[in-house]
N, C-alpha and C. Protein backbone atom coordinates (compact mmCIF):
# COMPACT_ATOMS: atom_id res chain seq x y z
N UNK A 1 0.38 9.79 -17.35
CA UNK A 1 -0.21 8.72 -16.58
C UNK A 1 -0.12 9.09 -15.11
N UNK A 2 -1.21 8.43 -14.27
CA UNK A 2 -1.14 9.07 -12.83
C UNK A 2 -1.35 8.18 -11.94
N UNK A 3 -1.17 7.85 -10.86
CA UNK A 3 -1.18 7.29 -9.64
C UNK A 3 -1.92 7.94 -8.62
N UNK A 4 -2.64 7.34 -7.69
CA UNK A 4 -3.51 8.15 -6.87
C UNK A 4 -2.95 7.68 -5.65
N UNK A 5 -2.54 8.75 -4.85
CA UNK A 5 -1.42 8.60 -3.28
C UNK A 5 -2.27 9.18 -2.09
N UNK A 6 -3.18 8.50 -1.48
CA UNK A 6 -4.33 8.95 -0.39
C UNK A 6 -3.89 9.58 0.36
N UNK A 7 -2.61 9.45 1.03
CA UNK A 7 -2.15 10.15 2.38
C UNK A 7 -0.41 10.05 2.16
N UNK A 8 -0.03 11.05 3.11
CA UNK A 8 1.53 11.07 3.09
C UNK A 8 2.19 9.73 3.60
N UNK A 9 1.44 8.55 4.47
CA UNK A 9 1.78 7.60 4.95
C UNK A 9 2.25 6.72 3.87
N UNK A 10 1.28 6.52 2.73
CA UNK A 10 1.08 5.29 1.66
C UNK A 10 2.40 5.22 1.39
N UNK A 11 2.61 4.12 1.15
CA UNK A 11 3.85 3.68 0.64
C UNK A 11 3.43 2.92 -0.83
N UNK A 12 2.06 3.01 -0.80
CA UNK A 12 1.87 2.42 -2.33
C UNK A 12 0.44 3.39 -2.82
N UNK A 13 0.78 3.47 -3.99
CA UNK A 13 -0.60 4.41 -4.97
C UNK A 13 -1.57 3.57 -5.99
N UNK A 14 -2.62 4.12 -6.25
CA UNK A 14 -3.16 3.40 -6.93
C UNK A 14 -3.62 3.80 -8.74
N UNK A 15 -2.88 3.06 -9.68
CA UNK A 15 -2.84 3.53 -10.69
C UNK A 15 -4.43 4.13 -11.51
N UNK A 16 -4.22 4.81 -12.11
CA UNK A 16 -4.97 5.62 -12.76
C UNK A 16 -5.67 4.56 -14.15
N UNK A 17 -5.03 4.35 -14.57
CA UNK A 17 -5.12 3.81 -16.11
C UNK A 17 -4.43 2.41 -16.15
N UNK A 18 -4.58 1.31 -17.27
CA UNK A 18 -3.51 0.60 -17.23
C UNK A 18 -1.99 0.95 -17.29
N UNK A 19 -1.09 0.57 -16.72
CA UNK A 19 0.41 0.74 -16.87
C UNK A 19 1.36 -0.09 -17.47
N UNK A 20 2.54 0.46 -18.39
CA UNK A 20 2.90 -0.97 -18.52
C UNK A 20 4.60 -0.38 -18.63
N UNK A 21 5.34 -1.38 -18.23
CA UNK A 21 6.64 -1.50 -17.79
C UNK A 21 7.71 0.13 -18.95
N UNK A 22 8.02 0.57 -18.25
CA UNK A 22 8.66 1.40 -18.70
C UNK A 22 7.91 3.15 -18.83
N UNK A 23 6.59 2.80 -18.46
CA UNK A 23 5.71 3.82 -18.36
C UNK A 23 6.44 4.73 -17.09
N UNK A 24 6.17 6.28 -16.85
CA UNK A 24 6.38 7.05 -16.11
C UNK A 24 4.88 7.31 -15.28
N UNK A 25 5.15 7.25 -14.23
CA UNK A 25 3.13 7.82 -13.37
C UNK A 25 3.84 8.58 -12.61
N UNK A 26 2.91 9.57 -12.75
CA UNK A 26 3.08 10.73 -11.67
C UNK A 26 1.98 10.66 -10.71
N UNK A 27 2.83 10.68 -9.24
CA UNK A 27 2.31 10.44 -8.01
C UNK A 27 2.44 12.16 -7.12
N UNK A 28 1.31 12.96 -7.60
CA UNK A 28 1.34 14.33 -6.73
C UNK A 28 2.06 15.23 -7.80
N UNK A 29 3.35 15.32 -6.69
CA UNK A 29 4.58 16.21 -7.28
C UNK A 29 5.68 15.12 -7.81
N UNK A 30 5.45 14.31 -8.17
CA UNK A 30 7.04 13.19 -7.90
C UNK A 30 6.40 12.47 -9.32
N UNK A 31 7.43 11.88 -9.96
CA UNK A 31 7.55 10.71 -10.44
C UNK A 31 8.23 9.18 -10.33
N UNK A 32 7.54 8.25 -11.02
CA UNK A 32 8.17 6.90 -10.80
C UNK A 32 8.19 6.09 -12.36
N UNK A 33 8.80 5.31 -12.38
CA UNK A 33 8.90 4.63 -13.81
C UNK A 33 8.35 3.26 -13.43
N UNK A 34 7.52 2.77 -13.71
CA UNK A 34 7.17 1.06 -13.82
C UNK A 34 7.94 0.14 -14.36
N UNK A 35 7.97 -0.63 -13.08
CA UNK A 35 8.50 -1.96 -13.62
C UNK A 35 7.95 -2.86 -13.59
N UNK A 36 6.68 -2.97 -13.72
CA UNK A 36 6.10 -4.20 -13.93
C UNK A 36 4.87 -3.45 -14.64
N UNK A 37 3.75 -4.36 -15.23
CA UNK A 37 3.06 -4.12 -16.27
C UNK A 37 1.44 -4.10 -15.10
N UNK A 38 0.83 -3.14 -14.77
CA UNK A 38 0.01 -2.97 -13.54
C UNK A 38 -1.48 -2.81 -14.19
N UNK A 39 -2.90 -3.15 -13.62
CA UNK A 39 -3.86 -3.29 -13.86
C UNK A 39 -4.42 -2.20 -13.29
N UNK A 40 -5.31 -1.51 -14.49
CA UNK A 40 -6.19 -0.32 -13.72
C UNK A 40 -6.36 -0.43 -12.20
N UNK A 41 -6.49 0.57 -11.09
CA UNK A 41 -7.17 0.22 -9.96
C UNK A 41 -6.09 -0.46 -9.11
N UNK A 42 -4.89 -1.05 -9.44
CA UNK A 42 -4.50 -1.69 -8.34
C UNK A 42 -2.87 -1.16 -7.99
N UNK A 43 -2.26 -1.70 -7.21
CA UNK A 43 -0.96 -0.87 -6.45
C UNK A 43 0.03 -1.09 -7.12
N UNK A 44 0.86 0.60 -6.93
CA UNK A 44 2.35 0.08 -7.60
C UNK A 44 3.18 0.86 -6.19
N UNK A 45 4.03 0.07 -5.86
CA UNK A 45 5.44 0.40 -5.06
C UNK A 45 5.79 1.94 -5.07
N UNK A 46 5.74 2.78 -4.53
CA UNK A 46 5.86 3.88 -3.87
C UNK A 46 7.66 4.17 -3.75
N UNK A 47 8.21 3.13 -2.67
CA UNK A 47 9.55 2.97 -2.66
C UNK A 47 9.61 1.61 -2.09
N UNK A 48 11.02 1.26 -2.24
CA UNK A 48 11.26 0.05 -1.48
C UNK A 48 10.99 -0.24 -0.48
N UNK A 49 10.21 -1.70 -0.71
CA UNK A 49 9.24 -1.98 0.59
C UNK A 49 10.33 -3.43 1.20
N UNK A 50 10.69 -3.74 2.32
CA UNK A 50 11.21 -4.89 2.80
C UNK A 50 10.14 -5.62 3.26
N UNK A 51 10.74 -7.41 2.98
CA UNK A 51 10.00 -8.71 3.25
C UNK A 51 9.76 -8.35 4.47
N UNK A 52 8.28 -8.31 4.75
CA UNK A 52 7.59 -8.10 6.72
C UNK A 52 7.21 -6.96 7.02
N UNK A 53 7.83 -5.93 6.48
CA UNK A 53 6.92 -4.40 6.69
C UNK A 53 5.58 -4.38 6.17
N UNK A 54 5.20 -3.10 7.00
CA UNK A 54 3.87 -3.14 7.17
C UNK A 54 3.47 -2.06 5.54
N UNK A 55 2.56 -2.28 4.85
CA UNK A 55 2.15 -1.54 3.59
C UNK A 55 0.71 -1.11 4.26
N UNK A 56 0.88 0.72 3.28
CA UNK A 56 0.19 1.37 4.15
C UNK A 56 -0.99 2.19 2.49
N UNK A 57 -1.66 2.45 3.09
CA UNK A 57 -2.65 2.68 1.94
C UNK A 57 -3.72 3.49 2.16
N UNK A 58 -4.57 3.89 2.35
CA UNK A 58 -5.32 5.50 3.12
C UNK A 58 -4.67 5.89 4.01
N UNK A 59 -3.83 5.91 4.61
CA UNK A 59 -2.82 6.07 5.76
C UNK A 59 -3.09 5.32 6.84
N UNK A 60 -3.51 3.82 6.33
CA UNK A 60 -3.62 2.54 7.53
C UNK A 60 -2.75 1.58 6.62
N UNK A 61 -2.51 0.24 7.36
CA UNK A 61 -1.88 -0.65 7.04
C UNK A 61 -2.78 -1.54 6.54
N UNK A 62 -2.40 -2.06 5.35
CA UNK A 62 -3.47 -2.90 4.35
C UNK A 62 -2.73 -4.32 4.30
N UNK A 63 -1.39 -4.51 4.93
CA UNK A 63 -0.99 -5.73 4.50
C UNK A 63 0.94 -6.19 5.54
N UNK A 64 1.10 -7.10 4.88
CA UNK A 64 2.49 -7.01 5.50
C UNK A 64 3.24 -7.45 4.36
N UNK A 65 4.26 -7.02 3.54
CA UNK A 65 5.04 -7.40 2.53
C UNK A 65 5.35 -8.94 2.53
N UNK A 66 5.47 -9.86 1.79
CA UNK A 66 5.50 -11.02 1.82
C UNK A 66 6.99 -11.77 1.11
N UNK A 67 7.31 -11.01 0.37
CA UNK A 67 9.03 -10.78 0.17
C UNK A 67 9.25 -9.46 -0.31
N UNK A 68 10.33 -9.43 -0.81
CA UNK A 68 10.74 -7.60 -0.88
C UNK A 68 10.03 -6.93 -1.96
N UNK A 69 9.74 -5.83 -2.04
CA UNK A 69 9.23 -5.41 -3.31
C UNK A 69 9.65 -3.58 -3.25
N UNK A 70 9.81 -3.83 -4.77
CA UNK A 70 11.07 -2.60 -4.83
C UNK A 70 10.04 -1.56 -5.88
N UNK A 71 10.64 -0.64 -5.74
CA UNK A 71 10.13 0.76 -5.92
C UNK A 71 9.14 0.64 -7.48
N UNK A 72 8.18 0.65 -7.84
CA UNK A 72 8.08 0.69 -9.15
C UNK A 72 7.15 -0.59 -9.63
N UNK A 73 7.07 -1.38 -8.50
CA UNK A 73 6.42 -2.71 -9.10
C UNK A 73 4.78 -2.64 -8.59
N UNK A 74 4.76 -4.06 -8.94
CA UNK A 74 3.01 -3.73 -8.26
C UNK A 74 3.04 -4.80 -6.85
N UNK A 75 2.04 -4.19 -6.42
CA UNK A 75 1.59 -4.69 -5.10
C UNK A 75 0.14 -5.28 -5.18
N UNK A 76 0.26 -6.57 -4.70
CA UNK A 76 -0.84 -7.61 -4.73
C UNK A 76 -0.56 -8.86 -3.90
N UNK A 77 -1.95 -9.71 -4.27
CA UNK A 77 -1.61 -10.76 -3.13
C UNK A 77 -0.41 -11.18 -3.47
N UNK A 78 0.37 -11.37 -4.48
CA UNK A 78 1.32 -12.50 -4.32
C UNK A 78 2.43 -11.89 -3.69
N UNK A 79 2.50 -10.84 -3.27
CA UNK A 79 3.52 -10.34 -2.03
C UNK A 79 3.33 -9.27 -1.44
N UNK A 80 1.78 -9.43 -0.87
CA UNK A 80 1.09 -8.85 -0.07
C UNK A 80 0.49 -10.02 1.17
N UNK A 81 0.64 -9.96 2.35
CA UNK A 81 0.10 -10.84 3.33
C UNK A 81 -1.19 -10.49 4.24
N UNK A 82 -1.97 -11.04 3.94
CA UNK A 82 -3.39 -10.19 4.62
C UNK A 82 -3.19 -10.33 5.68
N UNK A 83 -3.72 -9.17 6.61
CA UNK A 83 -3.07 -8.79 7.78
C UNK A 83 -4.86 -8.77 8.70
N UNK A 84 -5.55 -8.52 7.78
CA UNK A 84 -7.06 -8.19 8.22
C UNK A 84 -7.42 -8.64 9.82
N UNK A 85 -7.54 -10.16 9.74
CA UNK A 85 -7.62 -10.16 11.31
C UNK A 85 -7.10 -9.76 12.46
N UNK A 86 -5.31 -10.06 12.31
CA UNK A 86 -4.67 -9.18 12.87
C UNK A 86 -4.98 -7.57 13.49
N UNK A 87 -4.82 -6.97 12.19
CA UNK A 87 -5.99 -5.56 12.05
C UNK A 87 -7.02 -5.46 13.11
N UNK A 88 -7.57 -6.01 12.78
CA UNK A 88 -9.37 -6.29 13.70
C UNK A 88 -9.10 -6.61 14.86
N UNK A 89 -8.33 -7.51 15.04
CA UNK A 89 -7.99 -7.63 16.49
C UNK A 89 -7.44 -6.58 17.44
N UNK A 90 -6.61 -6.17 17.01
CA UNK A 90 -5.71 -4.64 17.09
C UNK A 90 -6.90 -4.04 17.62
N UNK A 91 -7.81 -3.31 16.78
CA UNK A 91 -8.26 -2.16 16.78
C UNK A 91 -9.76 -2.13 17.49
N UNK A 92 -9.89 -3.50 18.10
CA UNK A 92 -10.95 -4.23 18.98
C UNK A 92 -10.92 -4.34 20.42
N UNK A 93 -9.09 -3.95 20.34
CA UNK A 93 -8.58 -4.36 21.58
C UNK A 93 -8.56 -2.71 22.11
N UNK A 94 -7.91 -2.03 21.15
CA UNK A 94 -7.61 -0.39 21.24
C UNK A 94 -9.67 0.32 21.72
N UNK A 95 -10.20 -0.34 20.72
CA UNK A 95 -11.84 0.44 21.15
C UNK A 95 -12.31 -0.05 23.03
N UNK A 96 -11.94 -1.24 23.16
CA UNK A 96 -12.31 -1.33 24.40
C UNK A 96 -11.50 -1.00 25.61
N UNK A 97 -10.30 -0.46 25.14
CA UNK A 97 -9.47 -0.17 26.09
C UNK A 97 -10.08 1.81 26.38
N UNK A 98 -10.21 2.10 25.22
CA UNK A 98 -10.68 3.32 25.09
C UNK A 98 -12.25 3.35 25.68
N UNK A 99 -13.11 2.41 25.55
CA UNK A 99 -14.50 2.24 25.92
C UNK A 99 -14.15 2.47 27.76
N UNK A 100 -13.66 1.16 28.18
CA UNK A 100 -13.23 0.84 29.57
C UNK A 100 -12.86 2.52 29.87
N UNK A 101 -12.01 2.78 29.50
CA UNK A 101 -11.58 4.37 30.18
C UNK A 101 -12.91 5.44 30.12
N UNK A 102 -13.66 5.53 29.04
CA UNK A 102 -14.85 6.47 29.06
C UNK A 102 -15.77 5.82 30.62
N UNK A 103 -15.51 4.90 30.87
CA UNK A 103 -17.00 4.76 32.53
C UNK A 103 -16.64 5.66 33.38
C-alpha cells in the first residue's frame, strides 16, 4: 500500500488506495502503520502534528491543526482548520509588496 508525499515539507501524504487501521503505507523510502481507517485520496499524518500548527501539503500550508493529531491517522476537516483566507490574504499582501518594489 502507498501514500503519495509531494514535497519534503508535507507533513501529511495522500493515500493511494483505501486504508484500514493496522495497514502499513509506504511513503517514498519510509514506512507508517495506520491508525485510523482512511478513504482513497485523502490524508494520513506523516508525524505528530500539534493543536495550531500549520499542515503542509505540496509544500504549502493547507490548514492549521485543530486538535492534536498523531502520526498515522487521517487528516480532514474535523481537525483540520481552513486557513484559505488567511492564505489569500498572506500571499496578496506578499504580491503587492513585491509588485510596489518592481516600479
Amino acid at each position: 500500500m502507498k501514500a503519495l508525499r509531494c514535497d519534503c515539507v508535507d507533513t501529511v501524504a495522500v493515500v493511494a488506495q483505501p486504508v484500514s487501521v493496522g495497514d502499513v503505507v509506504e511513503v517514498g523510502d519510509s514506512t507508517l502503520s495506520v491508525k485510523e481507517s482512511i478513504a482513497l485520496g485523502h490524508k494520513i499524518a506523516l508525524q505528530d502534528i500539534a493543536a495550531g500548527e500549520l499542515v503542509y501539503k505540496y509544500g504549502v500550508p493547507i490548514g492549521r491543526a485543530s486538535q492534536n493529531i498523531e502520526k498515522g491517522y487521517w487528516v480532514h476537516t474535523h481537525n483540520l482548520q481552513d486557513i484559505t483566507e488567511q492564505l489569500c490574504n498572506q500571499y496578496a499582501e506578499e504580491f503587492r509588496r513585491k509588485a510596489g518594489a518592481l516600479r
